[in-house]
Protein backbone atom coordinates (compact mmCIF):
# COMPACT_ATOMS: atom_id res chain seq x y z
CA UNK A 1 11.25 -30.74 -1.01
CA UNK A 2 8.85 -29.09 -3.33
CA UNK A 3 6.48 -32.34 -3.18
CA UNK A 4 6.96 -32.37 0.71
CA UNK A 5 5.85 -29.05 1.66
CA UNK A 6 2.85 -30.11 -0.87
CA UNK A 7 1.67 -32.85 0.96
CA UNK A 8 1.70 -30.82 3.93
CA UNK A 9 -0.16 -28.08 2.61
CA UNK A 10 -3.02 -30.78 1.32
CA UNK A 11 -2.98 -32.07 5.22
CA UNK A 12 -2.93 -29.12 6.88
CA UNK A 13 -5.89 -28.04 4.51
CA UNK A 14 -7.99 -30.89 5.54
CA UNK A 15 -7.51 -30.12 9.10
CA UNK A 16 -8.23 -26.16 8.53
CA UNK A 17 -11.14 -27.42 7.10
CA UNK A 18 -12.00 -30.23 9.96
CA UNK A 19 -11.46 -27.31 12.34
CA UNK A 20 -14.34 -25.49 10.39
CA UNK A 21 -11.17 -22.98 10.66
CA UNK A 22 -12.96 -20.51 8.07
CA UNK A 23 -15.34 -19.97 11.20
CA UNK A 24 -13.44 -20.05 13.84
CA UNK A 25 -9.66 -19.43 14.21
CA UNK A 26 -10.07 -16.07 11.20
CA UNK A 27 -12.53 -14.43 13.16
CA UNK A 28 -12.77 -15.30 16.85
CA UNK A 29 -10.47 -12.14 18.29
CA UNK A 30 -11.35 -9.92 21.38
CA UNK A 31 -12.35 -7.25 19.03
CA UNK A 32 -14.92 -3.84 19.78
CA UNK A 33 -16.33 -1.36 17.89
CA UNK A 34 -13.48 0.74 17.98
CA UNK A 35 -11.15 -1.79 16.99
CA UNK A 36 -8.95 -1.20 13.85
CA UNK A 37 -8.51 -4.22 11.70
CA UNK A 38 -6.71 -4.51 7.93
CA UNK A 39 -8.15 -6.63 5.84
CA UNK A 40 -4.68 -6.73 3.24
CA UNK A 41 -6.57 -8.49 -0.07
CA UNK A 42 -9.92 -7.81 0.13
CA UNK A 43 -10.98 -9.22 -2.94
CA UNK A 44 -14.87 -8.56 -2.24
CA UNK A 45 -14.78 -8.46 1.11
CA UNK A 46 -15.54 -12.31 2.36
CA UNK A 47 -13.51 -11.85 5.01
CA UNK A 48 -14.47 -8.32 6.16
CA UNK A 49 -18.51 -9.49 5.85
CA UNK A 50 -17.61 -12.03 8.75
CA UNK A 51 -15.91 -9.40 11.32
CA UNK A 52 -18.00 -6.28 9.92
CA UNK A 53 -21.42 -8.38 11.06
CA UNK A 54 -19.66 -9.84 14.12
CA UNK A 55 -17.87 -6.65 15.31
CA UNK A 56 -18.33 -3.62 13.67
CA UNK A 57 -14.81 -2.24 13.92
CA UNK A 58 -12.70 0.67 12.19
CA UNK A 59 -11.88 -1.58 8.40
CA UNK A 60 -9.76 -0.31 6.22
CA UNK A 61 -9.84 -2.94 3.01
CA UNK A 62 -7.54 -2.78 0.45
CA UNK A 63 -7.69 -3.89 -3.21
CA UNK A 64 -5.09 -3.35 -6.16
CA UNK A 65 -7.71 -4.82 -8.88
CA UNK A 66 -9.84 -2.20 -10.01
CA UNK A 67 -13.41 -4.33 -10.51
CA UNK A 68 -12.80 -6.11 -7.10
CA UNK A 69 -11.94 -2.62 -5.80
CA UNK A 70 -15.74 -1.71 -7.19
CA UNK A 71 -17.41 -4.40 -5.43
CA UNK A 72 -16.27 -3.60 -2.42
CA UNK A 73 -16.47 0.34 -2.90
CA UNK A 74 -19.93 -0.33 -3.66
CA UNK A 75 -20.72 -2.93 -1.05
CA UNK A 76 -19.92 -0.49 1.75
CA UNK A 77 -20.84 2.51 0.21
CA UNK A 78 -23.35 3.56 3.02
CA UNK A 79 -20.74 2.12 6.27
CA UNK A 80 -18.61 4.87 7.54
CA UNK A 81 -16.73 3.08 9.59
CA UNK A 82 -15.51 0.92 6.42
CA UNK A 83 -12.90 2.93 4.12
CA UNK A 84 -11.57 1.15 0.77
CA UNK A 85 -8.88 1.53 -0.93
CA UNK A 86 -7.66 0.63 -4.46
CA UNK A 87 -4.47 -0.17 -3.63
CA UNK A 88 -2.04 -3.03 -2.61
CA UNK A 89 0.31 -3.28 1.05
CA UNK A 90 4.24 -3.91 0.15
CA UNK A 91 7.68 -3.01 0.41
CA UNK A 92 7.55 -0.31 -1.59
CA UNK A 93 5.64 2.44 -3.47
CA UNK A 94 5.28 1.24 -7.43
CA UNK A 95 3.30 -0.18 -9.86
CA UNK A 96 2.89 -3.61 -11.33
CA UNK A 97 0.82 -5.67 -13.60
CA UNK A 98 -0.96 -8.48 -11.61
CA UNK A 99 -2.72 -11.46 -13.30
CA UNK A 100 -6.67 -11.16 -12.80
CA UNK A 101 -8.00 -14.67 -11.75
CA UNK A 102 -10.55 -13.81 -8.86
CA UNK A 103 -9.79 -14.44 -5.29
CA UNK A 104 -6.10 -16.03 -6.96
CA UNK A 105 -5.12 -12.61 -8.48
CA UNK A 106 -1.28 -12.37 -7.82
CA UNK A 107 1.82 -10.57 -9.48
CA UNK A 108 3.67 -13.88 -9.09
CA UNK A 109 1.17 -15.91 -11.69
CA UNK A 110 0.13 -15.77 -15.54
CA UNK A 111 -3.05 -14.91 -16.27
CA UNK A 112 -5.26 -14.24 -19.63
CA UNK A 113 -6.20 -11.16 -18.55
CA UNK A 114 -3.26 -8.34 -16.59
CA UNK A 115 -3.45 -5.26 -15.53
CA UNK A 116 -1.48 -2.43 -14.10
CA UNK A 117 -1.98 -2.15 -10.16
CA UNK A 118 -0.29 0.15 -7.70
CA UNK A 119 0.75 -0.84 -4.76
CA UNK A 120 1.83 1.20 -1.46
CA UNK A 121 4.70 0.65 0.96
CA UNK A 122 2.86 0.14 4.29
CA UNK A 123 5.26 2.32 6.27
CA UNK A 124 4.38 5.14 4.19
CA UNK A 125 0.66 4.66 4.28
CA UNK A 126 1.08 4.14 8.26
CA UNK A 127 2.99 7.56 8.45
CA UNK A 128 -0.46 9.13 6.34
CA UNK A 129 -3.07 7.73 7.59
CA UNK A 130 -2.30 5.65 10.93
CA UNK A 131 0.25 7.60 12.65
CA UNK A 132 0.50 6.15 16.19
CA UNK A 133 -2.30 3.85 15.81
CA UNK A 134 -2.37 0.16 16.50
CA UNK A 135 -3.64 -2.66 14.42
CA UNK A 136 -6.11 -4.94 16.17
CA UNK A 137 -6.39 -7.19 13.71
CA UNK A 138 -4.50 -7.58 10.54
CA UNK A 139 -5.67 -10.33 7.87
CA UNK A 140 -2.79 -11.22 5.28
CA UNK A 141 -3.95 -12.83 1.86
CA UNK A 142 -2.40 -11.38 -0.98
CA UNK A 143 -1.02 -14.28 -3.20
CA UNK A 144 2.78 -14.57 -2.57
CA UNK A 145 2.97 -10.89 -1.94
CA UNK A 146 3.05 -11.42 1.93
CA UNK A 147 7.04 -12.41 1.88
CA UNK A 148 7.47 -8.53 0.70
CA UNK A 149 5.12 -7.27 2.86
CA UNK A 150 5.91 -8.90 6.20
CA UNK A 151 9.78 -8.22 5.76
CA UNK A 152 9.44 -4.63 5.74
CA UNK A 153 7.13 -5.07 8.73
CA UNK A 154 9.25 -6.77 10.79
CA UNK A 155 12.00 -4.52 9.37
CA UNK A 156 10.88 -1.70 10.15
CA UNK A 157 9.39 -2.74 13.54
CA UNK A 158 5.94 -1.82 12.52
CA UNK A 159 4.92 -5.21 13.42
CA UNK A 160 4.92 -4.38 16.65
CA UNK A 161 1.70 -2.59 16.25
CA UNK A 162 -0.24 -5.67 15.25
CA UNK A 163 -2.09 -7.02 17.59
CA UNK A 164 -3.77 -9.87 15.94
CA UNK A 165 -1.95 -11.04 12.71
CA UNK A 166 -3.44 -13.51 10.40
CA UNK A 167 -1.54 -14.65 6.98
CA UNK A 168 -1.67 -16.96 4.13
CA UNK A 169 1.65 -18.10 2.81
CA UNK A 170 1.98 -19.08 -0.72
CA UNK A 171 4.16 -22.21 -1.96
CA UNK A 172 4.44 -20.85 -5.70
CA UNK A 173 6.73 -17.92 -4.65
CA UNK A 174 10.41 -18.97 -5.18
CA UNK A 175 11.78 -20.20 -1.96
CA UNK A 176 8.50 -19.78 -0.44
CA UNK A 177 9.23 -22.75 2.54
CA UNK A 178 12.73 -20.84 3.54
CA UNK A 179 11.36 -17.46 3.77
CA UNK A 180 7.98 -18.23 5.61
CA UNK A 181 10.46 -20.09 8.18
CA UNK A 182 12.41 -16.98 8.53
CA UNK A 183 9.22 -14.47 8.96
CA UNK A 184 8.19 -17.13 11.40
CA UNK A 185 11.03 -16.78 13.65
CA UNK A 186 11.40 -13.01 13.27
CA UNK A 187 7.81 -12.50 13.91
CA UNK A 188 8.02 -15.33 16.89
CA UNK A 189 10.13 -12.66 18.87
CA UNK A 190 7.18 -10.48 19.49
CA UNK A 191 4.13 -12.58 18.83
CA UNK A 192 2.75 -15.48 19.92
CA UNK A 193 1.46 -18.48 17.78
CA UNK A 194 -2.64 -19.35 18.30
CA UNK A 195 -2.70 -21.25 15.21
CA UNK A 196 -0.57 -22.72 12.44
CA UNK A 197 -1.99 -24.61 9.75
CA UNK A 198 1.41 -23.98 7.64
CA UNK A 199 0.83 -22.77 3.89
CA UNK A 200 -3.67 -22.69 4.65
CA UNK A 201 -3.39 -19.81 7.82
CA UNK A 202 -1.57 -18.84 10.68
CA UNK A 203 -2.06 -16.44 13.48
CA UNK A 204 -0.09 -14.84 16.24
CA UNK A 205 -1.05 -12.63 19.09
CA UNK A 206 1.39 -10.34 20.16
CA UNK A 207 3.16 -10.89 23.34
């Protein structure tokens, strides 16, 4: 099963990548200037570049690894509308060491270099800083932490605040193809799929 959901990964890649997906399906939303969108794993802010320069909405970033955190601290330094946060989206309020490795950092893998992140539960930083607001467009790519993260989403019925949600599932979490099935479903009741390129990205617009 393992090699199976690896050969589809490798063909839905080349298709994401046929689609010129990177420029299309992750940033073509209905979004305005007052538009709030999460950018969950900002690394240095690739993604938040293309819908900052396209849009110019509300972005809240956020980053557990202090350097990246820097970068993008620094990078958007003079944008009000852009606020940055050194922290990580989850299930819960704790901290963890995370293995370093650039845009591959992740709790779930060994790296040379570790260190000790914290990370938020999103219902809790909702209640502080987003009480009653929606999300227009949430982007998902935190390295096997999104199984954590989406549960207590769907959970806790915050997803239904998401307008526009964007993920990448990870195949090197433990049971990764059963519980990306299960999200699916779950978060099939209120959303809509516009794309699925299964373990590259997927996308749903809420119903």
């Amino acid at each position: 099963m393992k090699n199976f959901w690896g050969l589809v990964a490798k063909i839905n890649l080349c298709r994401w990548f046929w689609d010129d997906g990177d420029h299309t399906c992750l940033v073509d939303y209905n979004l305005k200037s007052e538009s709030l969108v999460f950018d969950v794993g900002g690394y240095i802010g690739n993604f938040s570049d293309k819908i900052i320069s396209r849009y110019n909405p509300r972005t809240y970033i956020f980053e557990p690894v202090r350097s990246y955190y820097r970068v993008l601290e620094n990078k958007y330094e003079n944008n009000k509308k852009v606020q940055v946060y050194n922290i990580g989206l989850s299930d819960k309020t704790e901290r963890r060491p995370i293995g370093v490795s650039g845009d591959a950092s992740s709790v779930f893998v060994q790296s040379a270099r570790r260190e000790e992140v914290s990370f938020v539960d999103i219902v809790e930083f909702m209640k502080e800083h987003c009480a009653g607001e929606k999300i227009d467009l949430m982007s998902v790519n935190i390295e096997g932490g999104e199984y954590r993260l989406l549960k207590r989403m769907v959970d806790s019925g915050l997803i239904n605040r998401v307008e526009n949600l964007q993920v990448q599932f990870h195949r090197f979490v433990p049971r990764a193809a059963e519980m990306r099935r299960d999200l699916v479903k779950e978060i099939d009741r209120t959303h809509n799929v516009i794309f699925s390129y299964p373990f590259v990205w997927e996308g749903f617009r809420k119903r």
